[in-house]
Protein backbone atom coordinates (compact mmCIF):
# COMPACT_ATOMS: atom_id res chain seq x y z
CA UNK A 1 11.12 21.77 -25.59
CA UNK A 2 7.33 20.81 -25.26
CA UNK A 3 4.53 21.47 -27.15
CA UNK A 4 2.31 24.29 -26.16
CA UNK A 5 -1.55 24.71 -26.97
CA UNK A 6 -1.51 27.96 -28.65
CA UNK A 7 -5.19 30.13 -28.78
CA UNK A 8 -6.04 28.85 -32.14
CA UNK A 9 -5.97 24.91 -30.35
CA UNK A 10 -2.57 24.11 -32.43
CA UNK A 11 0.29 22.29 -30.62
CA UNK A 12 3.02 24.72 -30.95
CA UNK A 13 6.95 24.25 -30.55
CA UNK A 14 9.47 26.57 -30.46
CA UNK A 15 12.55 25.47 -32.47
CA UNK A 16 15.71 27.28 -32.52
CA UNK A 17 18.02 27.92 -35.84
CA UNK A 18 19.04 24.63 -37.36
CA UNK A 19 16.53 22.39 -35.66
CA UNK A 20 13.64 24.60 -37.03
CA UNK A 21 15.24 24.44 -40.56
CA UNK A 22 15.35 20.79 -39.79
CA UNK A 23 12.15 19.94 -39.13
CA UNK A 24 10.13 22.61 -41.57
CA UNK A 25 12.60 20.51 -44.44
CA UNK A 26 10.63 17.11 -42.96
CA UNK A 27 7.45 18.68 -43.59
CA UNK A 28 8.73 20.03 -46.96
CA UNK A 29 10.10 16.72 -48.08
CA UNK A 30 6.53 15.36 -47.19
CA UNK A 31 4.65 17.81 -48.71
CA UNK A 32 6.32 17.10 -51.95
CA UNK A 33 5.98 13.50 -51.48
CA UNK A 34 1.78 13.24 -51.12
CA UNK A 35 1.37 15.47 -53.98
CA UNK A 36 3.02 12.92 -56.20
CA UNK A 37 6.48 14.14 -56.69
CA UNK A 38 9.53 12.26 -55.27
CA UNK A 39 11.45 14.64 -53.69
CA UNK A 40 14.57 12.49 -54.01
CA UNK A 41 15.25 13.37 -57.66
CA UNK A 42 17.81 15.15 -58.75
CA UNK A 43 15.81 18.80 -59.25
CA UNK A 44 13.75 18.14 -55.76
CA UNK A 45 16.96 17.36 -53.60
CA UNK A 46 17.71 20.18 -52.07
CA UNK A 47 14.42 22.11 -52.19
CA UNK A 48 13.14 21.04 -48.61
CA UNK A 49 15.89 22.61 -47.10
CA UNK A 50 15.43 25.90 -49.40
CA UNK A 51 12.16 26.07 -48.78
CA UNK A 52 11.97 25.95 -45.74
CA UNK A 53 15.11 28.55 -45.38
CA UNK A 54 12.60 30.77 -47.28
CA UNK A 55 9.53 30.69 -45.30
CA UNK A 56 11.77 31.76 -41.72
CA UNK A 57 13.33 34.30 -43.73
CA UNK A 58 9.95 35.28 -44.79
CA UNK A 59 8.47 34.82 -41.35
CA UNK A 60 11.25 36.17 -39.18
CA UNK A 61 9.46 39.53 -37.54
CA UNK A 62 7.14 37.32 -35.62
CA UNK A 63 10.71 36.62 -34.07
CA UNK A 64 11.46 40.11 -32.90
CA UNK A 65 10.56 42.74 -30.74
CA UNK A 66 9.77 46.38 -31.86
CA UNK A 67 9.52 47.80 -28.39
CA UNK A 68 12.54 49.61 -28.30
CA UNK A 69 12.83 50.03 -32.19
CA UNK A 70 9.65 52.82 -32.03
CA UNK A 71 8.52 55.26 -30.03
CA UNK A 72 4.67 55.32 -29.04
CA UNK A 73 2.98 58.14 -28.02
């Protein structure tokens, strides 16, 4: 899918499932890696991947839609 200019002047992308996970566990990986820890130790393996599991879990209403879940008067 391409990038879209979102209002705050960020190139957005919408990412389904596994391919968000995918790419949020890149950034992850890098993250770790240019603060000085190598993220291919042992302890540091698999935390991309959790990490960035956490943050759609954490981030998953601006996913849905509450129209029909509430009634507005």
């Amino acid at each position: 899918m391409s990038p879209t200019k979102s209002t705050n002047g960020y190139e957005s992308k919408k990412l389904k499932g596994d391919e968000s996970t995918k790419e949020m566990a890149k950034s992850y990986h890098s993250l770790l890696h240019h603060i000085g820890e190598d993220p291919n130790r042992e302890g540091l393996l698999k935390t991309p991947e959790r990490a960035a599991k956490a943050f759609s879990f954490f981030t998953k209403g601006y996913q849905e839609d509450l129209k029909g879940d509430f009634e507005f008067t």
